[in-house]
C-alpha atoms as a PDB file:
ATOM      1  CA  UNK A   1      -1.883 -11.940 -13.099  1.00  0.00           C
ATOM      2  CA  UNK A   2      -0.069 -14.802 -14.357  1.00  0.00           C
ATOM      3  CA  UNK A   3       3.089 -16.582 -13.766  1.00  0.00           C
ATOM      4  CA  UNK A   4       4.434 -16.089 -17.598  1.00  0.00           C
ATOM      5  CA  UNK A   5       4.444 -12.320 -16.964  1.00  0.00           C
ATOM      6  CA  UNK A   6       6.998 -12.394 -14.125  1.00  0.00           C
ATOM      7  CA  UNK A   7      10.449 -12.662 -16.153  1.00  0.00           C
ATOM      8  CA  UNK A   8       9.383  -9.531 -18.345  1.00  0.00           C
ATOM      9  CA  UNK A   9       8.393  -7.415 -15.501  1.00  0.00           C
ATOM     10  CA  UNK A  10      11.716  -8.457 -13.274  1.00  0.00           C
ATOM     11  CA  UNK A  11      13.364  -7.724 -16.214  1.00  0.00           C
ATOM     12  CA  UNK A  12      11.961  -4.004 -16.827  1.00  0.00           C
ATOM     13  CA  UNK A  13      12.790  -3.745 -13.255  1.00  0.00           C
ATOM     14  CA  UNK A  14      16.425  -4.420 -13.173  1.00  0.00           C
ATOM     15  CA  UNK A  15      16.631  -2.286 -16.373  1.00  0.00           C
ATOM     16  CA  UNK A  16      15.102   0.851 -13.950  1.00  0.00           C
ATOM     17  CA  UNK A  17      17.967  -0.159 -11.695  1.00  0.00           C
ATOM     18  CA  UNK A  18      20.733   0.224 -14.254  1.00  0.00           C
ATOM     19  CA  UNK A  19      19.691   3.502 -15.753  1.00  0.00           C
ATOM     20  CA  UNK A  20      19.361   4.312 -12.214  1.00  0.00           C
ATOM     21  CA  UNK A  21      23.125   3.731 -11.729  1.00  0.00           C
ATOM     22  CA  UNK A  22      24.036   5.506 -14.594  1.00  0.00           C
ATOM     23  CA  UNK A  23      21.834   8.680 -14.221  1.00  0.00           C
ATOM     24  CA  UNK A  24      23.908   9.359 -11.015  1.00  0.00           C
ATOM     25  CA  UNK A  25      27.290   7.738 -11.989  1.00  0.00           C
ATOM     26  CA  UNK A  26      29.871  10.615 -13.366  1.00  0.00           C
ATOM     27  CA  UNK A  27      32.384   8.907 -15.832  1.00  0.00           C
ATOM     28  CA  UNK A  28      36.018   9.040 -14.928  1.00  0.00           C
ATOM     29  CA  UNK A  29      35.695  10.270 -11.033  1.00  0.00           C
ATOM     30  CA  UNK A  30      37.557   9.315  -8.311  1.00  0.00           C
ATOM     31  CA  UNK A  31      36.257   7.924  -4.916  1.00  0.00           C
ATOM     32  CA  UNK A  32      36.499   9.780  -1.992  1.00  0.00           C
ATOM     33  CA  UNK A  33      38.648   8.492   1.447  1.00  0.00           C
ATOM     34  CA  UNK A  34      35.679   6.512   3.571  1.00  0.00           C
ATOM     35  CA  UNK A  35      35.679   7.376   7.465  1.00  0.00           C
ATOM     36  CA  UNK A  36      36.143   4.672  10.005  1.00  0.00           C
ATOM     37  CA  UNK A  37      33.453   5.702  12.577  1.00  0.00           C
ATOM     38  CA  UNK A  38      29.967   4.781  12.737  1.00  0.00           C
ATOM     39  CA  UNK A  39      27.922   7.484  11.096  1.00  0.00           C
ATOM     40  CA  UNK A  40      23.769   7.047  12.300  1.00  0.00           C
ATOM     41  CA  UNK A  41      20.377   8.443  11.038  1.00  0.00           C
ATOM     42  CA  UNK A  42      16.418   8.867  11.181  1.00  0.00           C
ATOM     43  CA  UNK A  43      13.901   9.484   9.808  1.00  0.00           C
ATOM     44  CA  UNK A  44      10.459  10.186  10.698  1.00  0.00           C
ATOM     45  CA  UNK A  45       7.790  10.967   7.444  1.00  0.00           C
ATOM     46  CA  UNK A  46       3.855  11.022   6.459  1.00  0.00           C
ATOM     47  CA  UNK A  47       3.683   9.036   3.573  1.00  0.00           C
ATOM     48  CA  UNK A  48       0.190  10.050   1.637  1.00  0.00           C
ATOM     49  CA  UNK A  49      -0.609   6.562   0.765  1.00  0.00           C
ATOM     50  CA  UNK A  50      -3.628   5.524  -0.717  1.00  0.00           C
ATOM     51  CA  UNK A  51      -4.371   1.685  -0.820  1.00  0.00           C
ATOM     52  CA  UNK A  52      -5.582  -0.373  -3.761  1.00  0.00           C
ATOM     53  CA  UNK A  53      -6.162  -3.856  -4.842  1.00  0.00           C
ATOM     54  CA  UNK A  54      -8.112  -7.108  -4.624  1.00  0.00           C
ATOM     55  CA  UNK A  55      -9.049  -9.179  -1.683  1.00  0.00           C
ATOM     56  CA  UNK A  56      -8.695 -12.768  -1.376  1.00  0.00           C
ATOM     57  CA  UNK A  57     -12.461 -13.338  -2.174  1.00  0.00           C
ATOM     58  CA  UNK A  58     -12.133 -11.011  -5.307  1.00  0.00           C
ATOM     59  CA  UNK A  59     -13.340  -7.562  -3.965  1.00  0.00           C
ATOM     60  CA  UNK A  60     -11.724  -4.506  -4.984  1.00  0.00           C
ATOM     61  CA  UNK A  61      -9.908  -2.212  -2.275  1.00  0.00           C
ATOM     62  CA  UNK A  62     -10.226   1.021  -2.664  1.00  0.00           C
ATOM     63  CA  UNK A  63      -9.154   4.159  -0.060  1.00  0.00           C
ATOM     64  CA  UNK A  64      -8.078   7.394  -0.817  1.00  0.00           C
ATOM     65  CA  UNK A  65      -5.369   9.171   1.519  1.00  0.00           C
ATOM     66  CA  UNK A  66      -8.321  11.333   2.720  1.00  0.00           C
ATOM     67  CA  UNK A  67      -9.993   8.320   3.823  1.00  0.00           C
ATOM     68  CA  UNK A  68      -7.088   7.018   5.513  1.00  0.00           C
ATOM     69  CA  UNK A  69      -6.564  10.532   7.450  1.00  0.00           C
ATOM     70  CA  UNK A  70     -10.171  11.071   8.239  1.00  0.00           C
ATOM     71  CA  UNK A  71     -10.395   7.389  10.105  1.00  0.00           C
ATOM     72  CA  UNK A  72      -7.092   7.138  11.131  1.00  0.00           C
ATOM     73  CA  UNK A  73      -6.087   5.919  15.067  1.00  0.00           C
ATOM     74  CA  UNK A  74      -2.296   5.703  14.824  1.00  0.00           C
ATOM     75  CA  UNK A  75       0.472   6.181  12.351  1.00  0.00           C
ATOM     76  CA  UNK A  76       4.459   5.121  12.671  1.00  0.00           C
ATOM     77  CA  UNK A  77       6.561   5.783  10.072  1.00  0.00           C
ATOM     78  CA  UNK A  78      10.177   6.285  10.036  1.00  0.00           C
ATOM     79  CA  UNK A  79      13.575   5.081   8.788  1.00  0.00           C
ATOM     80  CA  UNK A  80      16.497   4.180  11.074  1.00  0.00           C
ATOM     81  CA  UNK A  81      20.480   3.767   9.574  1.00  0.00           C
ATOM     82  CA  UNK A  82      23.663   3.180  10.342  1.00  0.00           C
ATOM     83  CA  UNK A  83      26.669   3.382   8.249  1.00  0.00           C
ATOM     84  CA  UNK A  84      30.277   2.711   8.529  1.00  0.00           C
ATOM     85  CA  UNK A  85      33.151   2.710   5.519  1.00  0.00           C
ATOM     86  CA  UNK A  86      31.176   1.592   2.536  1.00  0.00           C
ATOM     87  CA  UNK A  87      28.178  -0.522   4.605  1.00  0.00           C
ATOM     88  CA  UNK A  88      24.997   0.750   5.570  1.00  0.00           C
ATOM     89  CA  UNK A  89      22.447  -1.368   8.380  1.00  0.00           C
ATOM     90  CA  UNK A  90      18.978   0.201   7.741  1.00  0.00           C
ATOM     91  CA  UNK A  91      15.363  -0.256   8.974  1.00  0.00           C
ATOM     92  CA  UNK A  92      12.046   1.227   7.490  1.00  0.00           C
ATOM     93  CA  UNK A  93       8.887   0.832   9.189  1.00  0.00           C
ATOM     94  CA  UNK A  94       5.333   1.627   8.954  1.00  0.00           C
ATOM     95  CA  UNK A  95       2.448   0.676  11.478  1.00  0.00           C
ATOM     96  CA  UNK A  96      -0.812   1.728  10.180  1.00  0.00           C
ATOM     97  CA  UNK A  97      -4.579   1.125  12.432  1.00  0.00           C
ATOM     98  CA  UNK A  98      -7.562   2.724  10.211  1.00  0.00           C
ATOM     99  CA  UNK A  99     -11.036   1.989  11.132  1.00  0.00           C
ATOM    100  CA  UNK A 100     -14.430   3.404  10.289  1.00  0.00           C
ATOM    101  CA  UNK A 101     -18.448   2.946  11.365  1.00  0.00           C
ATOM    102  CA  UNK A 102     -21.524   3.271   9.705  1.00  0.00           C
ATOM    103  CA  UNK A 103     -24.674   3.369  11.184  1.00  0.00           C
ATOM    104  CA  UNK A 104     -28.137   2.547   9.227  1.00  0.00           C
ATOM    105  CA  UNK A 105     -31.725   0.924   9.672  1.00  0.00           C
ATOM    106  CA  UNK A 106     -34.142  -0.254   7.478  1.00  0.00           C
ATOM    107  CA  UNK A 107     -38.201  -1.445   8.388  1.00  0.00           C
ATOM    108  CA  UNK A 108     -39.219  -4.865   7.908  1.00  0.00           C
ATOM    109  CA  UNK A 109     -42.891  -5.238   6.229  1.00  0.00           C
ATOM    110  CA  UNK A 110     -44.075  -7.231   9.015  1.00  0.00           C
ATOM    111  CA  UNK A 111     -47.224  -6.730  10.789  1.00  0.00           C
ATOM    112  CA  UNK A 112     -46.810  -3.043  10.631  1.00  0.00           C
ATOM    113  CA  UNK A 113     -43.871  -2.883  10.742  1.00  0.00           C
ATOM    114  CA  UNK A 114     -40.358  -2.173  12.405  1.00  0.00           C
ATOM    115  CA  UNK A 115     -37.302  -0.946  12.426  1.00  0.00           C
ATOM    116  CA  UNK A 116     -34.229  -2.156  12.673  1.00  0.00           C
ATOM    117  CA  UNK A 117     -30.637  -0.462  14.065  1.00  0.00           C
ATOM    118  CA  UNK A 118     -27.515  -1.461  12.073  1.00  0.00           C
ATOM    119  CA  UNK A 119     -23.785  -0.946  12.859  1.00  0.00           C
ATOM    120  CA  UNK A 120     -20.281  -1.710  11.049  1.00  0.00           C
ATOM    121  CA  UNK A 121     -17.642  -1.174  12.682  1.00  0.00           C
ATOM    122  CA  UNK A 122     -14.087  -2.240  10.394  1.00  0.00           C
ATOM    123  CA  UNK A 123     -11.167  -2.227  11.575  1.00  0.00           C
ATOM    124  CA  UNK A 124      -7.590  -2.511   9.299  1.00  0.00           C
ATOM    125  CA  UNK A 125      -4.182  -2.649  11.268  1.00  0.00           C
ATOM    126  CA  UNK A 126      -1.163  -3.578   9.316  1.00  0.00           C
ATOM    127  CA  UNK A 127       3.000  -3.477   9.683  1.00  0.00           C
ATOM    128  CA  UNK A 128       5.311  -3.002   6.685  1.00  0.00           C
ATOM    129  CA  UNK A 129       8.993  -3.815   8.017  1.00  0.00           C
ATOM    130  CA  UNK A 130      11.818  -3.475   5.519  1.00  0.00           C
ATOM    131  CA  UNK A 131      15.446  -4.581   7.368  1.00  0.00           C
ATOM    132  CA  UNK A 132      18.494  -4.048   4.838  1.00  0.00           C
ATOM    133  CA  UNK A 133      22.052  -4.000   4.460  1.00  0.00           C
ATOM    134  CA  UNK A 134      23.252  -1.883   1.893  1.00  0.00           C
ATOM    135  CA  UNK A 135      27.164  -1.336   0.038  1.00  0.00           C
ATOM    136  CA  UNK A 136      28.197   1.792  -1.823  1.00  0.00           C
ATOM    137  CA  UNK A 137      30.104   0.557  -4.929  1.00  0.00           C
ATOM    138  CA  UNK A 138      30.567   4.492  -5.817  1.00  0.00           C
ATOM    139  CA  UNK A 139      31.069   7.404  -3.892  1.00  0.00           C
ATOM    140  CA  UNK A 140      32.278  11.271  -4.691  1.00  0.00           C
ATOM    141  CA  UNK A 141      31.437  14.560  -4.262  1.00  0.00           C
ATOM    142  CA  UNK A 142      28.418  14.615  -7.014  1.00  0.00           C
ATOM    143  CA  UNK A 143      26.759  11.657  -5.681  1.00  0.00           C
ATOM    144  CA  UNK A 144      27.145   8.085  -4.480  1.00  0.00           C
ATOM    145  CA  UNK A 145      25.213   4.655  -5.156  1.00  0.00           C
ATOM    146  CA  UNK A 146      24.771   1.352  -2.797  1.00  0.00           C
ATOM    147  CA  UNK A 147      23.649  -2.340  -4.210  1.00  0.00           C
ATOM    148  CA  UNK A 148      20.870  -3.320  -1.190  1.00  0.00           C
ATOM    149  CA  UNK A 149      19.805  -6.763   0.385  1.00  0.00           C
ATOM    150  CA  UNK A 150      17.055  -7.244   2.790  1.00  0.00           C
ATOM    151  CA  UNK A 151      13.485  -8.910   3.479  1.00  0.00           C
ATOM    152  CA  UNK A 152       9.996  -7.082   3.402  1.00  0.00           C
ATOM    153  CA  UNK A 153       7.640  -7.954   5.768  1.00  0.00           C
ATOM    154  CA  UNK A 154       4.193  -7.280   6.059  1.00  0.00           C
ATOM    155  CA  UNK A 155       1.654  -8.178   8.371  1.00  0.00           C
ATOM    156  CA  UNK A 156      -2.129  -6.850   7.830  1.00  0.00           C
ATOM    157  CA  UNK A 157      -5.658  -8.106   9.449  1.00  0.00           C
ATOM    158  CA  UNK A 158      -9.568  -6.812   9.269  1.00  0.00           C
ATOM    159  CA  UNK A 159     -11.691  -7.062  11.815  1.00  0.00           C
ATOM    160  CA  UNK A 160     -15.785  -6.594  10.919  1.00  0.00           C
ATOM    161  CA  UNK A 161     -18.097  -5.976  13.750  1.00  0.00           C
ATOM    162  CA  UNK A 162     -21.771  -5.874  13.391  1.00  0.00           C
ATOM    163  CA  UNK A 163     -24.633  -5.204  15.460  1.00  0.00           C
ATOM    164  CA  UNK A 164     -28.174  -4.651  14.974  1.00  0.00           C
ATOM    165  CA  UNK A 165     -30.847  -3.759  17.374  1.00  0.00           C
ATOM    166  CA  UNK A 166     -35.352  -4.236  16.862  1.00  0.00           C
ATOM    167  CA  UNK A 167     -37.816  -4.108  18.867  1.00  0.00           C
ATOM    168  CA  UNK A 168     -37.260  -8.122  19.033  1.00  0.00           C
ATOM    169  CA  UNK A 169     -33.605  -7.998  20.444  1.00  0.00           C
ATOM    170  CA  UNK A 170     -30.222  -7.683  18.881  1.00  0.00           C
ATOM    171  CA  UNK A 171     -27.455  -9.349  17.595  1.00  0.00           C
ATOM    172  CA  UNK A 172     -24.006  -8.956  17.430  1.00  0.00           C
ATOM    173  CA  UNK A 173     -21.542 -10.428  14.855  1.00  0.00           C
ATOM    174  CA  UNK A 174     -18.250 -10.366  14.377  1.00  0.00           C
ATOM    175  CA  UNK A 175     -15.220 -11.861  11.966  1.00  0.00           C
ATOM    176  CA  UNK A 176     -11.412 -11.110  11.721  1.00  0.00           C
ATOM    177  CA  UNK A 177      -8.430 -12.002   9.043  1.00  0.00           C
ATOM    178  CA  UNK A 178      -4.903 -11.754   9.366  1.00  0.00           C
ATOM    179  CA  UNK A 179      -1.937 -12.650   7.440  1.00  0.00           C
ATOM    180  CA  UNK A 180       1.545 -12.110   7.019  1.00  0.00           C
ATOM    181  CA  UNK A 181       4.188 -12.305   3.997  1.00  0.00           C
ATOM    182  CA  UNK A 182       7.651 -12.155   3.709  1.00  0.00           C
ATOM    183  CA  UNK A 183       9.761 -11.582   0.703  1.00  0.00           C
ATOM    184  CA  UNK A 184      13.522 -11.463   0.010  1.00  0.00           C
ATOM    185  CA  UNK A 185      14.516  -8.177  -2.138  1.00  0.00           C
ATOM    186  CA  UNK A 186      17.275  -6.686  -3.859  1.00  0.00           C
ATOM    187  CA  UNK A 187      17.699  -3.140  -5.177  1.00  0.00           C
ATOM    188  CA  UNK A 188      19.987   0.119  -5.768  1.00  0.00           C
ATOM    189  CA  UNK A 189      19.245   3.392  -3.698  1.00  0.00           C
ATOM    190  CA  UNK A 190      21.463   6.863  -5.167  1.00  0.00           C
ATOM    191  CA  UNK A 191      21.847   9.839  -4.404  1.00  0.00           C
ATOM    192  CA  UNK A 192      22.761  13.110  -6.539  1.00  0.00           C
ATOM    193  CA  UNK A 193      23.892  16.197  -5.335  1.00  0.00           C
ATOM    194  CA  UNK A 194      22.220  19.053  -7.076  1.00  0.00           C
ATOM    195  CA  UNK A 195      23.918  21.926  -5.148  1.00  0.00           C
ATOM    196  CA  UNK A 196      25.685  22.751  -1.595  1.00  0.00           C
ATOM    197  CA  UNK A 197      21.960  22.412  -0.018  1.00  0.00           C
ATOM    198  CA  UNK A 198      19.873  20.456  -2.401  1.00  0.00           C
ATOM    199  CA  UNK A 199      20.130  16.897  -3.394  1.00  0.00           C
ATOM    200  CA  UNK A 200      18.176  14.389  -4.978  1.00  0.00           C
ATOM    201  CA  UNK A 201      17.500  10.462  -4.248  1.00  0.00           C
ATOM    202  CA  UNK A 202      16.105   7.353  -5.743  1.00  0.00           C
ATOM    203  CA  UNK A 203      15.539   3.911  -4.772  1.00  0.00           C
ATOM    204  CA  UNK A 204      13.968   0.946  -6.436  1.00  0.00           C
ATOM    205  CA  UNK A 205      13.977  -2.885  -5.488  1.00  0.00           C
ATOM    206  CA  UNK A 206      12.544  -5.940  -6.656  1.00  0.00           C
ATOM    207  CA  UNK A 207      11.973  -9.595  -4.338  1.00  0.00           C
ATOM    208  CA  UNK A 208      10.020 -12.528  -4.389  1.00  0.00           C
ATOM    209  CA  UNK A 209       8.947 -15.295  -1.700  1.00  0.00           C
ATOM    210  CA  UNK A 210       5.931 -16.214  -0.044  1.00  0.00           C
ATOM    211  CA  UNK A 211       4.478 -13.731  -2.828  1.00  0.00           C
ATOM    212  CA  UNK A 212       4.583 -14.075  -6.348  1.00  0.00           C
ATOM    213  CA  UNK A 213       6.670 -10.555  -6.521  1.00  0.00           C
ATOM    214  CA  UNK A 214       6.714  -7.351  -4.741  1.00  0.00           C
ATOM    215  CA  UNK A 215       8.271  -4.210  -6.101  1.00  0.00           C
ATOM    216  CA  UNK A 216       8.968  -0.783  -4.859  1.00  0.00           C
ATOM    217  CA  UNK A 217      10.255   2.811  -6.072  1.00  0.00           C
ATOM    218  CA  UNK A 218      10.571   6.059  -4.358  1.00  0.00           C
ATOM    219  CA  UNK A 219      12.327   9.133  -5.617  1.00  0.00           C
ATOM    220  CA  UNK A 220      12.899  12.517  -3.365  1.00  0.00           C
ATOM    221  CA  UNK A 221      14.483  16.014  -3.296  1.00  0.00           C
ATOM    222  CA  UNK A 222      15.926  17.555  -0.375  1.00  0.00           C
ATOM    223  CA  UNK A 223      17.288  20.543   1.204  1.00  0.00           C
ATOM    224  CA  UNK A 224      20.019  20.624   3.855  1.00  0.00           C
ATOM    225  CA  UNK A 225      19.941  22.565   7.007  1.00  0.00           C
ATOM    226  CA  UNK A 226      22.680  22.040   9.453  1.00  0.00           C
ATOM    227  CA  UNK A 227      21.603  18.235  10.899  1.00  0.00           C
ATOM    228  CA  UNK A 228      17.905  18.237   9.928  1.00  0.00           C
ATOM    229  CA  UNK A 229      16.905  17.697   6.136  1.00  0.00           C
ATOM    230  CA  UNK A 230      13.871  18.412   5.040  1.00  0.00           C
ATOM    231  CA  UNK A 231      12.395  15.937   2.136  1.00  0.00           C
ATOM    232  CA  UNK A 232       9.747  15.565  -0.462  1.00  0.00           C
ATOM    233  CA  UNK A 233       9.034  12.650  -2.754  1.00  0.00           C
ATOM    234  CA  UNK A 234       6.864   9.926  -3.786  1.00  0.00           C
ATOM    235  CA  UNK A 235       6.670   6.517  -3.169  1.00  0.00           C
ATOM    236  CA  UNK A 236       4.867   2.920  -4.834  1.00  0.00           C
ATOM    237  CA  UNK A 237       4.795  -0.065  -3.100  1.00  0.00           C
ATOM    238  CA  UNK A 238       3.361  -3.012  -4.729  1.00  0.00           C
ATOM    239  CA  UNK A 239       2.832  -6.901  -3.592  1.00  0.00           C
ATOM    240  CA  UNK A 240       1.408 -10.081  -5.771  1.00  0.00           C
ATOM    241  CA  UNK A 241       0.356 -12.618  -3.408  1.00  0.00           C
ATOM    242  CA  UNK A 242       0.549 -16.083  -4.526  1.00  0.00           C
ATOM    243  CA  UNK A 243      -1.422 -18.135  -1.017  1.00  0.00           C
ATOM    244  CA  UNK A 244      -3.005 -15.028   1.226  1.00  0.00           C
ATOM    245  CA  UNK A 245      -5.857 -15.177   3.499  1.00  0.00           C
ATOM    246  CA  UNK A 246      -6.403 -11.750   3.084  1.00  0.00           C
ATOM    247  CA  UNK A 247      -5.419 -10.095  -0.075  1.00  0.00           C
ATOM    248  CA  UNK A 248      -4.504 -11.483  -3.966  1.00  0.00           C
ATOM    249  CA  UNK A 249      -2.535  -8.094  -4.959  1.00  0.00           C
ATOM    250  CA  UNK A 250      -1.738  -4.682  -2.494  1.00  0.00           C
ATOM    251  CA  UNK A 251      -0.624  -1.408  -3.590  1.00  0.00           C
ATOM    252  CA  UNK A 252       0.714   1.971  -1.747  1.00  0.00           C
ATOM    253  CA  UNK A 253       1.449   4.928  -3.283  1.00  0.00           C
ATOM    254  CA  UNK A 254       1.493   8.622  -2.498  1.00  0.00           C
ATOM    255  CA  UNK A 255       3.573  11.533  -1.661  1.00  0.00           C
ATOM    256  CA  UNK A 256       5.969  11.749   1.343  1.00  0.00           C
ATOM    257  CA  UNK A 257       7.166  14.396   3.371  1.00  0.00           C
ATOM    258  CA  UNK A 258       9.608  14.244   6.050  1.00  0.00           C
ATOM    259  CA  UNK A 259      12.311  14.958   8.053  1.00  0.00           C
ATOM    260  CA  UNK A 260      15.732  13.265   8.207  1.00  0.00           C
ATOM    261  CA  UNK A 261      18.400  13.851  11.082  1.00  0.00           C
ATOM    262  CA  UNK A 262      22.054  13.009  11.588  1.00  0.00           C
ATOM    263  CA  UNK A 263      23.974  12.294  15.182  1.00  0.00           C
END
């Protein structure tokens, strides 16, 4: 992608952000009295991601959410918060380690020939850390909206291990990558209450840094219990590297579902 493309699609973005405010912001209301105390929250999700893009040697990437279960060795995802008057402290993180074999032979046409054992073994481990502060420039009893600051950080390596075996010995091979990015963002999360249990949220930011520009948007409805919500969305996460070892562009995007709890 080029460079010339950037303004226009920054722009688009901050255009998302303003209907955004105005989808949830009633005319004319007043804002309600902010407590003093600290106010804290988590939440833990599965996020259905599938990831696409291109490496940094020009090969597509390609897995499916069913790939990612099926070869899946450990998964953290969650959301931490903390609000007091009109600021909110917030943390979203994501650990990911996939990794899948495949085992094969083929006969070399020598002599009479014989076979030889193959074995890939890859291996993809990556962090997505997302620290923000956040300020809620309107609040009432239909909804509320906060202006957001933060970084995005992501950190994601391969590893490739190969072995074969014959009848003339084996041979083992094996090559890793690993880089890291981060970006400074900006963005506008809201939230609309639908009724007394159900509400509805959005969030979308835009940043650039050691990337050319990353973008992100999530949307989700939710239904109150007593101190446990229970929540349903979807979320898109998007990077444009500009000097990677590992990857020229990176996408995420799926479905979440979660949980999200109050103390």
């Amino acid at each position: 992608m080029t460079n010339y493309s950037q303004p226009k699609f920054v722009l688009k973005l901050l255009i998302g952000m303003a209907l955004l405010c105005l989808f949830i912001l009633p005319v004319g209301a007043k804002e309600p009295y902010h407590d003093n105390d600290w106010l804290f929250g988590a939440e833990i999700y599965l996020w259905g991601s599938a990831i696409g893009g291109k490496s940094s040697t020009g090969n597509d990437i390609d897995f499916s959410f069913n790939d990612i279960i099926s070869n899946l060795n450990m998964a953290l995802m969650g959301t931490i918060v903390a609000h007091k008057n009109k600021w909110s402290y917030l943390a979203d993180i994501i650990y990911m380690d996939v990794s899948d074999d495949e085992k094969g032979s083929f006969t070399l046409p020598v002599g009479s020939g014989f076979t030889v054992g193959t074995e890939l073994d890859v291996d993809i481990k990556s962090w997505v850390v997302q620290p923000m502060v956040g300020y809620r420039v309107y609040d009432n009893q239909k909804g509320s909206i906060d202006l957001t600051a933060g970084a995005r950080y992501i950190w994601m390596e391969t590893e490739l291990k190969l072995e074969t075996t014959s009848p003339l010995g084996g041979r083992k091979i094996k090559s890793s990558e690993s880089g890291d990015n981060w970006d400074g963002i900006v963005g506008v999360r809201g939230l609309l209450n639908l009724t007394e249990k159900w509400y509805a949220s959005g969030y979308l930011d835009v940043g650039t840094g050691q990337s050319d520009y990353t973008w992100q948007a999530k949307a989700a409805v939710a239904y109150k219990f007593n101190k446990v919500d229970a929540v349903l969305g979807y979320r898109y996460l998007k990077w444009k590297f500009d000097n990677n070892d590992v990857f020229y562009n990176l996408k995420l995007d799926g479905p979440f579902a979660g949980v999200r709890f109050s103390f």
